[in-house]
Each structure stands twice: as structure tokens, then as C-alpha cells.
Protein backbone atom coordinates (compact mmCIF):
# COMPACT_ATOMS: atom_id res chain seq x y z
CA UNK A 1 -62.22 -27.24 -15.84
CA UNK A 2 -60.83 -27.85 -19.58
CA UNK A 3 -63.45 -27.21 -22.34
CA UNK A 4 -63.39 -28.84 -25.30
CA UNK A 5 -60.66 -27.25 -27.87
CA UNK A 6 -61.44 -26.31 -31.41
CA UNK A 7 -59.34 -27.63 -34.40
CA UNK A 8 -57.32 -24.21 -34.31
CA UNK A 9 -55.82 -24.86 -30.67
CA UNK A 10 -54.26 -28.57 -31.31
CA UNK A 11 -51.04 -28.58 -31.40
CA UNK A 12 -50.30 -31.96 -32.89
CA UNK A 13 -52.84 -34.86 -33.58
CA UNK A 14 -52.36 -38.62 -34.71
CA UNK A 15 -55.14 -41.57 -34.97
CA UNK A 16 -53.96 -44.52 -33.36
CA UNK A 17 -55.17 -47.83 -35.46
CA UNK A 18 -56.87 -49.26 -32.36
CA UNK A 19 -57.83 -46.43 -30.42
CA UNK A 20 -58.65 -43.58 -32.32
CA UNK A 21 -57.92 -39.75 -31.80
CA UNK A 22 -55.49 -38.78 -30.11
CA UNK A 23 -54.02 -35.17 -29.38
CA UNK A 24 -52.08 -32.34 -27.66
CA UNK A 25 -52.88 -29.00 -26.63
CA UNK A 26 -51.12 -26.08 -24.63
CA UNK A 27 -51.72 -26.00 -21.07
CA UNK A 28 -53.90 -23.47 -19.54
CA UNK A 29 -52.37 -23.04 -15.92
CA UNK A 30 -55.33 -21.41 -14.82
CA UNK A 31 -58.27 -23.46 -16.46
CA UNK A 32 -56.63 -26.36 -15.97
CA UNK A 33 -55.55 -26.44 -12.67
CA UNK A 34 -58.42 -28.15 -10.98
CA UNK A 35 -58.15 -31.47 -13.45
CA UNK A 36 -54.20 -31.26 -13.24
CA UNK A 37 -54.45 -30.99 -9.15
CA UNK A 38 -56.83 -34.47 -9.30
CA UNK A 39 -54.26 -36.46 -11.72
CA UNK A 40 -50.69 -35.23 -9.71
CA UNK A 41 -51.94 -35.93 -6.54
CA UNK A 42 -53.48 -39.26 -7.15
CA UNK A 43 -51.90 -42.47 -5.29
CA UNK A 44 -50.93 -43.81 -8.94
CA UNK A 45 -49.17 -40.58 -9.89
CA UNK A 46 -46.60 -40.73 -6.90
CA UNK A 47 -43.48 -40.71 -8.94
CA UNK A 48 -44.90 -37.10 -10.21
CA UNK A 49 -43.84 -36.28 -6.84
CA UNK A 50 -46.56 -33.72 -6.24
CA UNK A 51 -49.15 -36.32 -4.27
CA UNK A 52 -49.14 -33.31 -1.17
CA UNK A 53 -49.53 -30.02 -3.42
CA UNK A 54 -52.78 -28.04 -2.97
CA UNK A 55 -54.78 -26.55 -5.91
CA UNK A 56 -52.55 -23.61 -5.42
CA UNK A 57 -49.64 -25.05 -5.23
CA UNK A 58 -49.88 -26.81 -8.66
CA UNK A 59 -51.34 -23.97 -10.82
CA UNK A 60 -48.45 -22.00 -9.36
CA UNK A 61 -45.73 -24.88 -10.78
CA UNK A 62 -47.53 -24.83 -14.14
CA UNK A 63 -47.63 -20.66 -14.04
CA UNK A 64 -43.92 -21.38 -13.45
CA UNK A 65 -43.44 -23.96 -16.47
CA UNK A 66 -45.53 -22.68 -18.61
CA UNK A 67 -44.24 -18.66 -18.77
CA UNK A 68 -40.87 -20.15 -19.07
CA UNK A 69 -38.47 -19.85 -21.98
CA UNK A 70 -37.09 -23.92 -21.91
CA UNK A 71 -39.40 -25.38 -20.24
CA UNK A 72 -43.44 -26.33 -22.07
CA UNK A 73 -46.15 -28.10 -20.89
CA UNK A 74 -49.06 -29.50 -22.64
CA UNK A 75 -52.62 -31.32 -22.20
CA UNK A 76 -52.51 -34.74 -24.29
CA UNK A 77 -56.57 -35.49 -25.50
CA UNK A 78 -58.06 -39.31 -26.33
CA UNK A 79 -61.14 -38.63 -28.70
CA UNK A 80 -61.33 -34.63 -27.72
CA UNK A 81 -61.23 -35.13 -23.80
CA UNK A 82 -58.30 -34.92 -21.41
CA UNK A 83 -56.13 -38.45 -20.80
CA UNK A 84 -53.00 -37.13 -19.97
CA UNK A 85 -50.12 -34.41 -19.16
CA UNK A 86 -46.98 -34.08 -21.26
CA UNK A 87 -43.44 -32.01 -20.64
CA UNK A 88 -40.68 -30.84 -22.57
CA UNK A 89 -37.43 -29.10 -21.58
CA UNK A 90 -34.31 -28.54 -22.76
CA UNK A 91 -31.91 -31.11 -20.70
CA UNK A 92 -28.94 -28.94 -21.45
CA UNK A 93 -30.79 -25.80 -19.06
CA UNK A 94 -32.95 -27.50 -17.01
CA UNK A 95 -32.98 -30.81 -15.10
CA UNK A 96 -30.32 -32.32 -16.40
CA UNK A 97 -27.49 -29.59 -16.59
CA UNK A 98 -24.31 -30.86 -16.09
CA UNK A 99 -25.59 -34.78 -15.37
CA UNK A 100 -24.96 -35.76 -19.17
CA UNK A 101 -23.48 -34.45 -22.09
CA UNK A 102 -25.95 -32.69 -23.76
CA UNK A 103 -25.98 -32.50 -27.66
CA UNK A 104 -27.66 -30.06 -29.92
CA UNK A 105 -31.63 -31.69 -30.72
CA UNK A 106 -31.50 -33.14 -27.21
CA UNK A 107 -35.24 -33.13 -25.87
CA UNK A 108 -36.12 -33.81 -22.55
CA UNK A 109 -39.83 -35.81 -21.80
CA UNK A 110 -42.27 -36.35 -18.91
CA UNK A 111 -45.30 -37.43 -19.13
CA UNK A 112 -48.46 -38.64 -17.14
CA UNK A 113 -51.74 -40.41 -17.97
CA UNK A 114 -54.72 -39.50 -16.34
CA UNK A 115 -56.02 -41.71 -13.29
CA UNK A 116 -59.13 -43.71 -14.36
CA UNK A 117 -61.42 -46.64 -13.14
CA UNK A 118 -61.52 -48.19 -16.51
CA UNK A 119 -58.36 -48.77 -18.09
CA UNK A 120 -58.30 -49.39 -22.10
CA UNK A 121 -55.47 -52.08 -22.75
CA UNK A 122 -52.83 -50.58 -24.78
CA UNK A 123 -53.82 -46.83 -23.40
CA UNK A 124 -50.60 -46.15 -22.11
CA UNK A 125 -48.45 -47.49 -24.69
CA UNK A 126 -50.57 -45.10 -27.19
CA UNK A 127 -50.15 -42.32 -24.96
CA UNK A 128 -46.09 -42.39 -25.00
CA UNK A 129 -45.69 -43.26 -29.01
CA UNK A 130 -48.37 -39.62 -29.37
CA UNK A 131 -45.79 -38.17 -26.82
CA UNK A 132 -42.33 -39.27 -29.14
CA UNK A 133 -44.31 -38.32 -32.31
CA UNK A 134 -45.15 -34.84 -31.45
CA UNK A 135 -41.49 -34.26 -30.06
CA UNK A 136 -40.17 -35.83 -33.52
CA UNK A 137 -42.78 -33.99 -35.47
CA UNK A 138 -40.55 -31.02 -34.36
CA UNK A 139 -37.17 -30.98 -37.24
CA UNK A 140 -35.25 -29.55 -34.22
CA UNK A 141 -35.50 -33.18 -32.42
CA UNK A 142 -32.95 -35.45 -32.67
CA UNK A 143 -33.10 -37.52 -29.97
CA UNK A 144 -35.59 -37.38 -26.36
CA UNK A 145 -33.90 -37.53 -23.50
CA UNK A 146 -35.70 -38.87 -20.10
CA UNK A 147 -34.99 -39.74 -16.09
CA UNK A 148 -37.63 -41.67 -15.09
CA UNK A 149 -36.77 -42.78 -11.07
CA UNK A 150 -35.31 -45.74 -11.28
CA UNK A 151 -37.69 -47.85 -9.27
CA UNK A 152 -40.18 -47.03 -11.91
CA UNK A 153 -39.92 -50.19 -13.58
CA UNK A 154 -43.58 -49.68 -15.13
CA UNK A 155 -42.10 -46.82 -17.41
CA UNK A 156 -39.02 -48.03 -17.81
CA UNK A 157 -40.58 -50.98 -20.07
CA UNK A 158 -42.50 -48.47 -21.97
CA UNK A 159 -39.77 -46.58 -22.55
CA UNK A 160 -38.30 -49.71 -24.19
CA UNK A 161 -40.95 -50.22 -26.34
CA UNK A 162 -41.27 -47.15 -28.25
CA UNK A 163 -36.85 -47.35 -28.68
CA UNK A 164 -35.35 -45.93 -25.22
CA UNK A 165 -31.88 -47.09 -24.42
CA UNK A 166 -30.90 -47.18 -20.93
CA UNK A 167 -27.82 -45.22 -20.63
CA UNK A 168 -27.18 -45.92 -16.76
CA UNK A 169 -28.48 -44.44 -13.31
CA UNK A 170 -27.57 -40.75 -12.19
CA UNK A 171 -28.26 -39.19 -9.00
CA UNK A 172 -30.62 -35.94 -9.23
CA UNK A 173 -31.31 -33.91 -6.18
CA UNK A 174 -34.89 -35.13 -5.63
CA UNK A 175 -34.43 -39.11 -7.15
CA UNK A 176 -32.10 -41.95 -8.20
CA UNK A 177 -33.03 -41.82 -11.97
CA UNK A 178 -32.42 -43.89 -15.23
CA UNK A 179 -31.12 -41.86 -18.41
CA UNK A 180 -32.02 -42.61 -21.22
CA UNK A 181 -32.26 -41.71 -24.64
CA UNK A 182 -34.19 -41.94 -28.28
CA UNK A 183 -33.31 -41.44 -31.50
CA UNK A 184 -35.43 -40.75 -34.65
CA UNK A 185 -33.59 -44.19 -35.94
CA UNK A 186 -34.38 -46.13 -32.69
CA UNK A 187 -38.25 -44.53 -32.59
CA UNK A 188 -39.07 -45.55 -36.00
CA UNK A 189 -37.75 -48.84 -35.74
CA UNK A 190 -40.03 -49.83 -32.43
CA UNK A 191 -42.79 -48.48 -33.36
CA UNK A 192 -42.63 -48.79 -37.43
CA UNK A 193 -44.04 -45.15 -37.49
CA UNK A 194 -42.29 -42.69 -39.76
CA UNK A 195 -40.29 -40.00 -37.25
CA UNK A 196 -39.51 -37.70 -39.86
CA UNK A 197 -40.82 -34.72 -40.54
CA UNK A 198 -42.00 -34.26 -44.42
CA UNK A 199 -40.21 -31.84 -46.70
């Protein structure tokens, strides 16, 4: 199970107004198996399309993603404890290879929040602006790039809110999915949070 990280091992952290602390970390594939194998198999997580995988199975996909060159995966923290999984690729390699035309600071995103009994109003919505900050807080991203399924109309208005534009559907091997894409310009404006990086 995931210990508590020092200072030294975040990768990126930002204090929402309402909700405090939030922050990312680089995924342990091995450690962090067991929590990741409770959150991708969980009824809520079923467009994750892992809800069958054994304990094996997922710390061998996140061996997999993590030891690879275009491919990064990360644990997201609320107030120092686990709340959620991020994912970022290169669309131009992976996932998206020949389905759009890719441009140079192209991002892909995925991203998961933890299951949990008690949900915090707002959580989400937190969770996804930390997610486009730390992407943005890189000067090599120009825009994010996502494919949500299209019948996931829960993200889909998220997406919205922090400055995706749907682009249209395209057919992947494993779903129907929604492209879409955000800019610095189009983050900053929906959120009123400054997407650039400082000199």
C-alpha cells in the first residue's frame, strides 16, 4: 500500500481555494498495485475498462506504462493521501496514432478519481483542473488531447468546464470515443487560473 510521500517525491502541487492540498506523484507499479487494483476494478470505474483484471494483471499494465518511453503514469494526492490516478502519453505514438492530426505540444490525458463513500462536492472538478495544471505546468504543452468513450457524458461535462472542445467522435479499437482538445488559451479562460509557466 502507498505510504505517505515526502516533499522531495511530489511532482507538482497546487491548493485549491475550497479544498485544500492537492498533488501528484510518480507511480510505484509495485507498491501501488493493491490500491490501484481496488479503484480500476470498481463498478464506478467501468469506462477504465479494467473492472475484470486481477492484482496481477494491473501491476503488470502499470510495469508496462510506467518503464515506457511515451507513456507516464502518476498517483494524484488530496491533503497527502491517495484520491486519484492520472495518465499522460504522447497521442502522436500511442493511442491515437493516425486517428487525428497530431501537432507538436499535443498531450494526451486520462484520469480517474478514487471510489469513495463520501463524496466532497466539487472533488472531481478539482481533481481535473490539478490534472490540466500539472500538464500545462510543463512549457512543452500546448494543448491536452483526450478520448473519453462517448457515452461518458459525466466526463464529457467536466471536460467542458475546465476548456475542452469537442472535436467529433472517432472509432478506437476498444471504444466509440469523443476527441477533444485544450489549449493553454481555452484552460485559462475556464478556469481563470494562469496556464503559463513563469520565466
Amino acid at each position: 500500500m502507498s505510504t505517505t510521500p515526502s516533499d522531495s517525491e511530489l511532482l507538482f502541487t497546487r491548493t485549491d481555494a475550497t479544498l485544500g492540498a492537492f498533488s501528484l506523484r510518480p507511480l510505484d507499479p509495485f507498491s501501488d498495485a493493491e490500491l490501484l487494483h481496488g479503484w480500476v476494478t470498481h463498478p464506478k470505474a467501468s469506462f477504465w475498462m479494467m473492472q475484470d483484471a486481477t492484482l496481477t494483471e494491473v501491476e503488470r499494465e502499470y510495469v508496462r506504462i510506467t518503464t515506457h518511453e511515451h507513456h507516464h503514469a502518476f498517483i494524484g494526492l488530496h491533503e497527502g493521501r491517495p484520491a486519484f490516478l492520472m495518465e499522460s502519453y504522447d497521442p502522436s505514438r500511442l493511442e491515437l496514432v493516425g486517428l487525428y492530426e497530431a501537432q507538436p505540444g499535443d498531450v494526451g490525458m486520462h484520469f480517474l478519481v478514487a471510489p469513495t463513500d463520501t463524496p466532497i462536492p466539487g472533488f472531481t472538478r478539482a481533481v481535473i483542473t490539478t490534472v490540466m495544471a500539472a500538464l500545462f505546468a510543463d512549457p512543452s504543452t500546448d494543448r491536452v488531447v483526450v478520448e473519453p468513450d462517448v457515452r461518458n457524458t459525466a466526463v464529457h461535462t467536466l471536460n467542458e468546464a475546465v476548456g475542452f472542445v469537442p472535436d467529433g467522435p472517432i472509432t478506437k479499437p476498444e471504444k466509440e470515443a469523443l476527441l477533444s482538445f485544450c489549449t493553454r488559451a481555452q484552460f485559462e479562460a475556464a478556469t481563470a487560473l494562469p496556464a503559463e509557466v513563469p520565466a
